[in-house]
Protein backbone atom coordinates (compact mmCIF):
# COMPACT_ATOMS: atom_id res chain seq x y z
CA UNK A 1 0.00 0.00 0.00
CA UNK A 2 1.29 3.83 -0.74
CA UNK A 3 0.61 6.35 1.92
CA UNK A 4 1.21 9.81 2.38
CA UNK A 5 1.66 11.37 6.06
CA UNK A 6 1.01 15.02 6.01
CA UNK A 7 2.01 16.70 9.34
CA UNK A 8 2.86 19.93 11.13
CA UNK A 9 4.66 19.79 14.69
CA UNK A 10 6.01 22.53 16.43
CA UNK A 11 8.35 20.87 19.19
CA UNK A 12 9.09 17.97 16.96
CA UNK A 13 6.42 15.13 19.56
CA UNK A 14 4.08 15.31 16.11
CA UNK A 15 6.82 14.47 13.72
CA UNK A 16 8.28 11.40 16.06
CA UNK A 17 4.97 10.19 16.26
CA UNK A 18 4.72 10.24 12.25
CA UNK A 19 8.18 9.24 12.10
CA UNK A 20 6.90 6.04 14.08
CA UNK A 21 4.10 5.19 12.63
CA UNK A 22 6.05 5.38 9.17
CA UNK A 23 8.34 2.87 10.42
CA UNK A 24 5.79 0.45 11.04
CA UNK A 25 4.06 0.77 7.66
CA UNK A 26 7.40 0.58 6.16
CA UNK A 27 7.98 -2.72 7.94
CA UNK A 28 4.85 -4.19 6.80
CA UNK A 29 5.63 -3.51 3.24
CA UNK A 30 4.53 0.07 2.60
CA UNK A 31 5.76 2.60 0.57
CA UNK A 32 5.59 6.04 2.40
CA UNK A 33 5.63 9.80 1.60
CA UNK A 34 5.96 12.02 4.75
CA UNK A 35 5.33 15.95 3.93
CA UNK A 36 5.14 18.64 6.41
CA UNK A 37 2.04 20.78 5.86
CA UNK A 38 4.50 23.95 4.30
CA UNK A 39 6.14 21.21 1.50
CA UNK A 40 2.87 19.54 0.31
CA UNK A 41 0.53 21.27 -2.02
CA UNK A 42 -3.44 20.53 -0.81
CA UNK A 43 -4.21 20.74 -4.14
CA UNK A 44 -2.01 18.65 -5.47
CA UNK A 45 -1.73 15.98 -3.28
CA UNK A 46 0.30 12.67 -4.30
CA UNK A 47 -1.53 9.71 -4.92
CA UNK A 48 -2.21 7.02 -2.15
CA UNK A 49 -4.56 4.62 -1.06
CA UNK A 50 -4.45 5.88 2.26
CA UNK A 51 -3.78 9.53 3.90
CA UNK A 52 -2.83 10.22 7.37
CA UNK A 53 -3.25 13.64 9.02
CA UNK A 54 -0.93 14.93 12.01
CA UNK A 55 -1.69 18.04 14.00
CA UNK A 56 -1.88 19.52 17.53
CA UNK A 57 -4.07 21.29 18.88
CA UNK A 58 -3.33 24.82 19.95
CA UNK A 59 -5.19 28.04 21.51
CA UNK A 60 -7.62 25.27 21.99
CA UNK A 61 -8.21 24.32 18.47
CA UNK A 62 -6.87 22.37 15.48
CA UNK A 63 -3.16 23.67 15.00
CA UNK A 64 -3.49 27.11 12.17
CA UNK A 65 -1.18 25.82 9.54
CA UNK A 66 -2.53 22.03 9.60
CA UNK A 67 -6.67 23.83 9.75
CA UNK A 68 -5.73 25.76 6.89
CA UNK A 69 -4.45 23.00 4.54
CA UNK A 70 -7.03 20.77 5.16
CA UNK A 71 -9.67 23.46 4.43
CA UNK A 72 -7.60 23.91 0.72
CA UNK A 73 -7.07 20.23 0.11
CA UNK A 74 -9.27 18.86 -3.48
CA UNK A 75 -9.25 15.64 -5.29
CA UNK A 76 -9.22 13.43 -2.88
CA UNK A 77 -13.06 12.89 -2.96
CA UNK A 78 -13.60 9.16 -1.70
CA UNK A 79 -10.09 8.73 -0.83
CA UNK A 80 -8.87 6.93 2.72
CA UNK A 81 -7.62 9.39 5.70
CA UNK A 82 -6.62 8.51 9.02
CA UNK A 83 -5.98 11.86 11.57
CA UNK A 84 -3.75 11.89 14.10
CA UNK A 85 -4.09 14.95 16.84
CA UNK A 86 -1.50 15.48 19.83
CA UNK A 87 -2.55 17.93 22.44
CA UNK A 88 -1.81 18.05 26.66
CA UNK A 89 -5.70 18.87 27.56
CA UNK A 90 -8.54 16.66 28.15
CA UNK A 91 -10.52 17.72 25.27
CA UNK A 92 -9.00 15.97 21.93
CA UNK A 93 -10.20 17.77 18.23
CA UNK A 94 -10.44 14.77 16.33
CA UNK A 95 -14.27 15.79 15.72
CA UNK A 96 -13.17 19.13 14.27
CA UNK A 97 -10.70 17.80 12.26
CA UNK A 98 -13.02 15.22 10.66
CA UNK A 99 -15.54 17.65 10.26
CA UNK A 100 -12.99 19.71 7.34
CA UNK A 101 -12.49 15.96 5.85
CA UNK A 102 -16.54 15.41 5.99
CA UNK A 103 -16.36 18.28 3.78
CA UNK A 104 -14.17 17.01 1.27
CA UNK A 105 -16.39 13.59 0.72
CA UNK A 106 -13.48 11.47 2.23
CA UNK A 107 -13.63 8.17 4.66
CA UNK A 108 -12.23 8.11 7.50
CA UNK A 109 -10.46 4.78 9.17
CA UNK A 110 -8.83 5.68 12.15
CA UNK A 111 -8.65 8.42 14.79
CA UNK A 112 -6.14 8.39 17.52
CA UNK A 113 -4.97 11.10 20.02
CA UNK A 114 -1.76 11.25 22.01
């Protein structure tokens, strides 16, 4: 399977936790792209059969950079996402982040918070 991580991390926690997770795909045969939110175009995304989201949350919300790239992603209609949201609260903002994919006619197939 092809995947593409798309991430932003501010401290570096997000992009070990990508870094990780890339690993293990890798191990199980995967191919992997890993893009931080400023190096991948949300309009031109790569093609995969599955896409995994990585953001924090901060001032209690989705982290700015990630929010804004998911708002601009297109053609990815249908496609397979996976989000991934770190945060040091008790509220997580997997909801809001799955609302912007809602929004984009994509299915989701996992949600995890650290």
């Amino acid at each position: 399977m092809n995947y593409v991580i798309v991430y932003w991390s501010r401290y570096g926690n997000g992009k070990k936790i990508v870094n990780n997770l890339a690993t293990k795909l890798n191990q199980k045969g995967g191919e992997i792209k890993i893009l931080k939110t400023d190096e991948a175009d949300p309009a031109a995304m790569p093609e995969a059969d599955l896409y995994v989201f990585s953001a924090p949350t901060e001032a209690f919300n989705v982290q700015r950079n990630m929010r804004s790239f998911m708002k601009k992603l297109k053609g990815l209609e249908g496609k397979k996402y996976g989000i991934i949201n770190t945060h040091g609260m008790e509220r997580n903002w997997l909801n809001k982040m799955e609302k912007l994919f809602l929004k984009r006619n994509m299915v989701k197939v996992a949600g995890v918070e650290f």
